[in-house]
C-alpha atoms as a PDB file:
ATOM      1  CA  UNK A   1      -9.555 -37.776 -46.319  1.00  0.00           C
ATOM      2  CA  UNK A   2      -9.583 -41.024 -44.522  1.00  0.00           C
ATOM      3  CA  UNK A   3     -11.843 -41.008 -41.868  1.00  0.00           C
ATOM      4  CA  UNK A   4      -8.955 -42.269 -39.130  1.00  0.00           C
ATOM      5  CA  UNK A   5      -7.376 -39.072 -40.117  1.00  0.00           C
ATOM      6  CA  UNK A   6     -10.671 -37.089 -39.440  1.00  0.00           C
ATOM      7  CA  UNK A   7     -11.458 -38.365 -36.578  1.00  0.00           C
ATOM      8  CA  UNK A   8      -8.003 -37.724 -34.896  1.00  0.00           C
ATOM      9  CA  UNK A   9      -8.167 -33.781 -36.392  1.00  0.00           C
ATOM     10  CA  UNK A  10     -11.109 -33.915 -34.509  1.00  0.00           C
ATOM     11  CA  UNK A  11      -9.413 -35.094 -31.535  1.00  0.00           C
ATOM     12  CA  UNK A  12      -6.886 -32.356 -31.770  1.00  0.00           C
ATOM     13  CA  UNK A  13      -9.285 -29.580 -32.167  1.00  0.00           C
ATOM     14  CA  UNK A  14     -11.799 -30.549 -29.399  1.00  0.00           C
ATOM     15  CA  UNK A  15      -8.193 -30.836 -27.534  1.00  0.00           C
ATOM     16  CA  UNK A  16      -7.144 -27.661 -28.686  1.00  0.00           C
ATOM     17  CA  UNK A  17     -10.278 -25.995 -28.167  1.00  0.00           C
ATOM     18  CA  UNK A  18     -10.376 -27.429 -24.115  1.00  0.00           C
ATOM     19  CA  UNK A  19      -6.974 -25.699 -23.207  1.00  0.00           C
ATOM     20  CA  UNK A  20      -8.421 -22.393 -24.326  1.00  0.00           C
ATOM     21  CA  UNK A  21     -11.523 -22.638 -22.522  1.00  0.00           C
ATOM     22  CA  UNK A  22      -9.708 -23.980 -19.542  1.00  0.00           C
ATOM     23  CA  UNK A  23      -6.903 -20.973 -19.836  1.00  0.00           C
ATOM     24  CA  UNK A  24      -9.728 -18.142 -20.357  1.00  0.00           C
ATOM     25  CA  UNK A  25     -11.727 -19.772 -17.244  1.00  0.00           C
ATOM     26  CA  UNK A  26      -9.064 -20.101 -15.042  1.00  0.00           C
ATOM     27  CA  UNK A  27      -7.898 -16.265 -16.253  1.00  0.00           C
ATOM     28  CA  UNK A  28     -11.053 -15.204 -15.190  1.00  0.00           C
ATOM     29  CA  UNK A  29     -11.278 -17.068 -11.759  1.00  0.00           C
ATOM     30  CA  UNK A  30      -7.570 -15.848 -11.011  1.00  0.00           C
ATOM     31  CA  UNK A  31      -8.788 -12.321 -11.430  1.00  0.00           C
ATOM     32  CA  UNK A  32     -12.364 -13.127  -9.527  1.00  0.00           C
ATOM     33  CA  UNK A  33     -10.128 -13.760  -6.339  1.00  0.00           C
ATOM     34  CA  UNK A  34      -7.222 -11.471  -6.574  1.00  0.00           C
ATOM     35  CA  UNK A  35     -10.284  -8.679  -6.619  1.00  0.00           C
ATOM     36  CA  UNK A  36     -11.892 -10.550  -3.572  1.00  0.00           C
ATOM     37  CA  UNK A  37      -8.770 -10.507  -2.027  1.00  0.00           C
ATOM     38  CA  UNK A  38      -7.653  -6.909  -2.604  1.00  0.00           C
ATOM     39  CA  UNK A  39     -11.041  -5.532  -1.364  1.00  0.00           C
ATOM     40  CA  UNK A  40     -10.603  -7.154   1.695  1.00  0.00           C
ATOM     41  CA  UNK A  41      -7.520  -6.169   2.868  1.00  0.00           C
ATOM     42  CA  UNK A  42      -8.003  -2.382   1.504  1.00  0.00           C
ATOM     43  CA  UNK A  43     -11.138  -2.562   3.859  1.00  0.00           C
ATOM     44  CA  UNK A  44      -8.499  -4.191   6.541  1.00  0.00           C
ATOM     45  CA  UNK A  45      -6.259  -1.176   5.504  1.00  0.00           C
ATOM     46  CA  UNK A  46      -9.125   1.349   6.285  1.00  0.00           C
ATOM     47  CA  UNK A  47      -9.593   0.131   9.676  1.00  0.00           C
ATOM     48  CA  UNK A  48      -6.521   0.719  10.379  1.00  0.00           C
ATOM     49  CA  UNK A  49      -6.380   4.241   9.152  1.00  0.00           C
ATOM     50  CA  UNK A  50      -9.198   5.317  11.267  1.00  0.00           C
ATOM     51  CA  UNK A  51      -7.549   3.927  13.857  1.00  0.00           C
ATOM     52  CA  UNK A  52      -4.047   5.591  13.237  1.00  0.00           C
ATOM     53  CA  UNK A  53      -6.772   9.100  12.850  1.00  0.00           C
ATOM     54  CA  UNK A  54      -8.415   8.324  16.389  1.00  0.00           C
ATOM     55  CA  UNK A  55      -4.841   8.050  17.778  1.00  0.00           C
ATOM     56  CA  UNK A  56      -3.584  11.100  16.195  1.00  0.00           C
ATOM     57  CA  UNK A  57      -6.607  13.342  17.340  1.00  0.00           C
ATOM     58  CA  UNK A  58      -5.883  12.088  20.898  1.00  0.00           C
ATOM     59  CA  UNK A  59      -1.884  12.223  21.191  1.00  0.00           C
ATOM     60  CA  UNK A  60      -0.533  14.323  18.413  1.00  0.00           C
ATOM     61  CA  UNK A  61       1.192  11.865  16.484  1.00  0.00           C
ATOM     62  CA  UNK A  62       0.563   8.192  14.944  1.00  0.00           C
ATOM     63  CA  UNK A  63       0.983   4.844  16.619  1.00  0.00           C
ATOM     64  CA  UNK A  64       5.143   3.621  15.538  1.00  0.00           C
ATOM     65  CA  UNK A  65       3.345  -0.208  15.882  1.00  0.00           C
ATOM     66  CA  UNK A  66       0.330  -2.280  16.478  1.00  0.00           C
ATOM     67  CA  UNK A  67       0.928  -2.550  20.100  1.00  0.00           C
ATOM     68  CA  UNK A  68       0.539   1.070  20.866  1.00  0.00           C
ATOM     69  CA  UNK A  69      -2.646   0.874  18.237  1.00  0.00           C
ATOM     70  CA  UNK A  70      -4.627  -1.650  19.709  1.00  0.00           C
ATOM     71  CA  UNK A  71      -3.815  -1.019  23.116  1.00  0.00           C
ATOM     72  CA  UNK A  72      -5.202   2.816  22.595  1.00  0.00           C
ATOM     73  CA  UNK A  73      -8.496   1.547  20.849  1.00  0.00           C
ATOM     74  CA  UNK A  74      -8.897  -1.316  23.517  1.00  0.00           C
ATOM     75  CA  UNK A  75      -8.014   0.855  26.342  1.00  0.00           C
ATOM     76  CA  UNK A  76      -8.756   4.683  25.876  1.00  0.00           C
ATOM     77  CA  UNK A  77     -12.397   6.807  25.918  1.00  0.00           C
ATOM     78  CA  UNK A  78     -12.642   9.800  24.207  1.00  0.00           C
ATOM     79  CA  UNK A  79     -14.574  12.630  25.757  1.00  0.00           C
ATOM     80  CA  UNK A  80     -17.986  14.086  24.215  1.00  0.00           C
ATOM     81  CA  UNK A  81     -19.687  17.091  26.075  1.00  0.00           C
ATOM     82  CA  UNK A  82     -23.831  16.497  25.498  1.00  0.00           C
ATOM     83  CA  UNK A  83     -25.521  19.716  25.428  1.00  0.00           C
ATOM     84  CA  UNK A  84     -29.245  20.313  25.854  1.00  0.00           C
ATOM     85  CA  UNK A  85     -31.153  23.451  25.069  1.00  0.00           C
ATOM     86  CA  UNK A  86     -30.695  26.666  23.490  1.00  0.00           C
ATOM     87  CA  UNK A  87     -27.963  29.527  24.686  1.00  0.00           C
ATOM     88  CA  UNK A  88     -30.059  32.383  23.803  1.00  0.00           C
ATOM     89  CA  UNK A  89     -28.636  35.457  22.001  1.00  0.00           C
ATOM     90  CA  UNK A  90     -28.848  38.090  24.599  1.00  0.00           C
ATOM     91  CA  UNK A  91     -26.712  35.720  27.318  1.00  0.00           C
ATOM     92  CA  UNK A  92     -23.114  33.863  27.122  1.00  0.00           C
ATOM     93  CA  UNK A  93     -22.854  30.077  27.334  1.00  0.00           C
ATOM     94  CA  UNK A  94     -21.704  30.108  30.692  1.00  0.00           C
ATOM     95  CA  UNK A  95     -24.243  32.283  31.825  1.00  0.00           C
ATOM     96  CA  UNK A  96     -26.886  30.184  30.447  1.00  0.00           C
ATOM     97  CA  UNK A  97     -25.793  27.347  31.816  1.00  0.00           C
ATOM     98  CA  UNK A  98     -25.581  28.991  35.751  1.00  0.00           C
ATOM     99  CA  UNK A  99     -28.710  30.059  34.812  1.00  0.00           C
ATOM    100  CA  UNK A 100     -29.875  26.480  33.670  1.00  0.00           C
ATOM    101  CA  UNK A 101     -31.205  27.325  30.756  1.00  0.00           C
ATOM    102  CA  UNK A 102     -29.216  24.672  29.313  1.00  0.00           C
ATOM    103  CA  UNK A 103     -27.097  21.918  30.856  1.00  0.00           C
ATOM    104  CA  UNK A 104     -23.569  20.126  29.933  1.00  0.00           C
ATOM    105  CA  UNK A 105     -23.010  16.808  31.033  1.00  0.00           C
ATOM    106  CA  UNK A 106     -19.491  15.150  29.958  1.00  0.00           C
ATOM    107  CA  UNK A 107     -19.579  11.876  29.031  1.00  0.00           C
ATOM    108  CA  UNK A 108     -16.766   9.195  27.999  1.00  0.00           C
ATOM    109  CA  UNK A 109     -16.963   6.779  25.129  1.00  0.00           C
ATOM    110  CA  UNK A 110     -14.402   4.047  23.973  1.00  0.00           C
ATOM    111  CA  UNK A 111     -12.682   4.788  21.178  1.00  0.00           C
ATOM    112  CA  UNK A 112     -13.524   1.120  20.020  1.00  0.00           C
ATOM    113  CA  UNK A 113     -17.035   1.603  20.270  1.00  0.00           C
ATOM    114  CA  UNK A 114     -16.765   5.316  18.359  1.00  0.00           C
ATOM    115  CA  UNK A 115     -14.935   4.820  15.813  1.00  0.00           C
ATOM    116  CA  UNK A 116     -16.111   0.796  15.360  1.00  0.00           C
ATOM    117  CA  UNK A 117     -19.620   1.875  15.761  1.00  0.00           C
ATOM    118  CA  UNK A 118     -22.600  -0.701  14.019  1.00  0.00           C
ATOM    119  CA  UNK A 119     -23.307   1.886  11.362  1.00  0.00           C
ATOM    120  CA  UNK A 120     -19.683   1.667  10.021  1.00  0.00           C
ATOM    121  CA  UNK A 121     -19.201  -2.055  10.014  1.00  0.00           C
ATOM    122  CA  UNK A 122     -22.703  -2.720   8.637  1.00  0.00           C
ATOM    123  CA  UNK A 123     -21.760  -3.009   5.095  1.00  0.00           C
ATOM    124  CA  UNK A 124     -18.429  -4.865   5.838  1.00  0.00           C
ATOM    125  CA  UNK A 125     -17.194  -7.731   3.802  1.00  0.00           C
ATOM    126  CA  UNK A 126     -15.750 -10.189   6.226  1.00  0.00           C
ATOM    127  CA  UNK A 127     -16.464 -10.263  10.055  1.00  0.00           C
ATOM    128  CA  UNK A 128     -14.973  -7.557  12.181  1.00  0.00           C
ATOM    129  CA  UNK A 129     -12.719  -8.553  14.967  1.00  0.00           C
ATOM    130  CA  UNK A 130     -10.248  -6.140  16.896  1.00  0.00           C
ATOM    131  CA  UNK A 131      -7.259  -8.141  17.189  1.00  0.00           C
ATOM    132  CA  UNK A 132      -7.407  -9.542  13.794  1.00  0.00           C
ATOM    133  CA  UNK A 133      -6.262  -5.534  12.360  1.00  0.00           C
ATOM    134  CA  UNK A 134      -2.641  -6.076  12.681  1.00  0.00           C
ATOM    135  CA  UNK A 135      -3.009  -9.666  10.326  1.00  0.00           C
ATOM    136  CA  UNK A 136      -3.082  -9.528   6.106  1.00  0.00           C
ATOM    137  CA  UNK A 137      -5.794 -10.947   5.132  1.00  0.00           C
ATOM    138  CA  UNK A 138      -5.350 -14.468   3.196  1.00  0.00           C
ATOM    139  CA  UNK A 139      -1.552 -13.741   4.580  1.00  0.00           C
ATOM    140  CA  UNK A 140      -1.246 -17.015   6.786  1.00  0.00           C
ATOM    141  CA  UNK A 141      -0.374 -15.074  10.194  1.00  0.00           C
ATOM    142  CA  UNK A 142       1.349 -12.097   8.193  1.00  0.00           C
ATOM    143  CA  UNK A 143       1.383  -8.683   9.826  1.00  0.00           C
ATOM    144  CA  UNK A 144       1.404  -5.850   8.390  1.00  0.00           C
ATOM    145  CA  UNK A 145       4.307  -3.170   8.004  1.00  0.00           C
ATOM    146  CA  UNK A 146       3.628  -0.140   9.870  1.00  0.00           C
ATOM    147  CA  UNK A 147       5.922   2.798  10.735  1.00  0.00           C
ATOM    148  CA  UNK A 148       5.215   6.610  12.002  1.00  0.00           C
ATOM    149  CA  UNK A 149       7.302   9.772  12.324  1.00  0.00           C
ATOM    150  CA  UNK A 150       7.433  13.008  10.707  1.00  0.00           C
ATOM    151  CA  UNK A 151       8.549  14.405   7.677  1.00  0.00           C
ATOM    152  CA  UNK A 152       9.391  18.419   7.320  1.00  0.00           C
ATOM    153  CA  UNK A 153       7.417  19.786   4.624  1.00  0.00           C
ATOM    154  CA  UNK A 154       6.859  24.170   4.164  1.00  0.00           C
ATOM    155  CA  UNK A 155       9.911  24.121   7.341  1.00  0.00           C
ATOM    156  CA  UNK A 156       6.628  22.615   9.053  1.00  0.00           C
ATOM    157  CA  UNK A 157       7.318  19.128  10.951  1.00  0.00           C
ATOM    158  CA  UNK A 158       4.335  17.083  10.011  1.00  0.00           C
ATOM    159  CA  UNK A 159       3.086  13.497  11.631  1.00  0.00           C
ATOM    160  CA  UNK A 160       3.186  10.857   8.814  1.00  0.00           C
ATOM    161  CA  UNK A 161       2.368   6.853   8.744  1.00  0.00           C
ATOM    162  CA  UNK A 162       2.443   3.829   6.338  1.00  0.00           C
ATOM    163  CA  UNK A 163       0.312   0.715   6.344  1.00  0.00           C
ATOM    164  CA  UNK A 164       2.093  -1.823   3.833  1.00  0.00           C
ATOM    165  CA  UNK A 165       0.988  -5.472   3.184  1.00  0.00           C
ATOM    166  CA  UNK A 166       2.937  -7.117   0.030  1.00  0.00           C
ATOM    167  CA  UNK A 167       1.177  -9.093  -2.431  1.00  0.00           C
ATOM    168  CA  UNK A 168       3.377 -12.402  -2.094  1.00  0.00           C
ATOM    169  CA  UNK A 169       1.251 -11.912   1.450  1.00  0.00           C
ATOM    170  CA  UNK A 170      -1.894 -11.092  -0.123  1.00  0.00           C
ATOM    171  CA  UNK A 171      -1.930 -14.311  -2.882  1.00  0.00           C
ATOM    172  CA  UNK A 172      -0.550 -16.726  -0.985  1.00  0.00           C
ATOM    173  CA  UNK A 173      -1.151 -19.823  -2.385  1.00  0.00           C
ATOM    174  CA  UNK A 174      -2.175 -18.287  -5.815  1.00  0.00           C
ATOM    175  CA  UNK A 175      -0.633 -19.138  -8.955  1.00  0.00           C
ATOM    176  CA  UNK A 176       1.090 -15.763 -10.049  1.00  0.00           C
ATOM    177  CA  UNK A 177       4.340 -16.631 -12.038  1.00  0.00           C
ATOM    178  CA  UNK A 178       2.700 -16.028 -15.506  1.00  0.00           C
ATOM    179  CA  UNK A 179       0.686 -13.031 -14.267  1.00  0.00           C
ATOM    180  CA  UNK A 180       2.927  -9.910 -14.329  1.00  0.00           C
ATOM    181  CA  UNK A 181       2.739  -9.548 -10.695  1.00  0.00           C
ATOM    182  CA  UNK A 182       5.470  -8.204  -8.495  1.00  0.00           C
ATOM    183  CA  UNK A 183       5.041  -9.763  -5.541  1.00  0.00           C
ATOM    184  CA  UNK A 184       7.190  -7.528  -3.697  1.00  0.00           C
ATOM    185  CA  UNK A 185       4.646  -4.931  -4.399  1.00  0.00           C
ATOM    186  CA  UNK A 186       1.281  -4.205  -2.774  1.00  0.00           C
ATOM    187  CA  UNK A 187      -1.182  -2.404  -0.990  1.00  0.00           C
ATOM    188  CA  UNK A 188      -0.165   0.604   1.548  1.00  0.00           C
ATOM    189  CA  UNK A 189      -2.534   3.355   3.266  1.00  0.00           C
ATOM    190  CA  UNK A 190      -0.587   6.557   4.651  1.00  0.00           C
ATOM    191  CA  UNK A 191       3.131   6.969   3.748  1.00  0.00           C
ATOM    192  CA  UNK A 192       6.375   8.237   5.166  1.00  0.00           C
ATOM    193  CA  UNK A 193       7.731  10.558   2.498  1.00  0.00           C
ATOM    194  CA  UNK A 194       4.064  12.880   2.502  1.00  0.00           C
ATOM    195  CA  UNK A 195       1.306  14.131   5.059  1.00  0.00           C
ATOM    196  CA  UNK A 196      -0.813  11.479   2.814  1.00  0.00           C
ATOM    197  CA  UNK A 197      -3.773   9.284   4.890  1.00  0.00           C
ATOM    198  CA  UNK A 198      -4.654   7.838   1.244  1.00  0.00           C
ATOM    199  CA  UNK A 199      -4.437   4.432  -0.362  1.00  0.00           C
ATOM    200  CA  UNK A 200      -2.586   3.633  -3.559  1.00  0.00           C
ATOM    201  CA  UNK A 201      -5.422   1.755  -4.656  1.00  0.00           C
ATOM    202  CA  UNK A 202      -6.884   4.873  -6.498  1.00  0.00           C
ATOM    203  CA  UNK A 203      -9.210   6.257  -3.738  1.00  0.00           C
END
């Protein structure tokens, strides 16, 4: 074989061999920050859950939209009743406490600060900050969808909400023609057709 020939087999191969190790690497980073980016919001997603929870526990139903969400969090206190000592068996709580053998003392704590505390957003990915919850992640000013109602299930009426952000919203500016993605699709927490609080990300 002339060596010409050799040399541009060569070529080809070394070619060759470049767009496969370029197409596997670039695989591999595509899926690197899709996972990055679908942790993030599903942690965004929680947040917003434990909102929607907090709100629940304090007006019977879930926020219909992030005004009414934030708003409640910013705003609102839940109330925690301290108690110190022992009721003792022989006398009632009330009668222990005229007797001052233990003591009640109400207090009020923002819901922000409760359910927020420093313990839960220790191990957080990105920075926490209030009036970022309504905004997808990587979205480019994208809010999420949220709705609220009831659904009738057992002849019971039960409070229901959904938490949907698509994945055109979560990979902007990805590459994801070739990758068997519908982008119509994405990540949701709650939904409107079951009592469900869960995420269809397999929790």
């Amino acid at each position: 074989m002339k060596a010409g020939v050799k040399i541009g087999l060569w070529l080809v191969i070394v070619g060759l061999s470049y767009l496969v190790y370029n197409s596997i690497t670039g695989k591999i980073a595509f899926e690197d920050e899709t996972k990055r980016r679908r942790d993030i919001v599903i942690e965004r997603l929680e947040d917003i859950r434990i909102a929607q929870l907090a709100y629940k526990s304090a007006n019977e139903k879930y926020a219909k939209n992030f005004d009414q969400l934030l708003d409640f969090v910013k705003q609102d206190s839940f109330q925690v009743i301290k108690a110190l000592g022992t009721v003792p068996d022989t006398l009632t709580d009330s009668a222990a406490v005229e007797m001052g053998i233990v003591t009640r003392d109400t207090v009020f704590l923002s819901v922000k600060d409760s359910i927020y505390s420093k313990s839960y957003l220790k191990d957080h990915k990105v920075a926490f900050y209030i009036d970022s919850l309504p905004y997808i992640p990587f979205g480019g000013g994208s809010v999420f969808d949220i709705d609220a109602g009831e659904v009738e299930k057992g002849k019971v009426n039960v409070q229901v909400f959904e938490v949907f952000a698509r994945y055109k919203h979560i990979y902007l500016g990805l590459d994801t023609e070739n990758e068997s993605i519908d982008i119509e699709d994405g990540l949701k927490v709650g939904s409107m057709d079951e009592p469900s609080t869960s995420g269809n990300w397999g929790e």
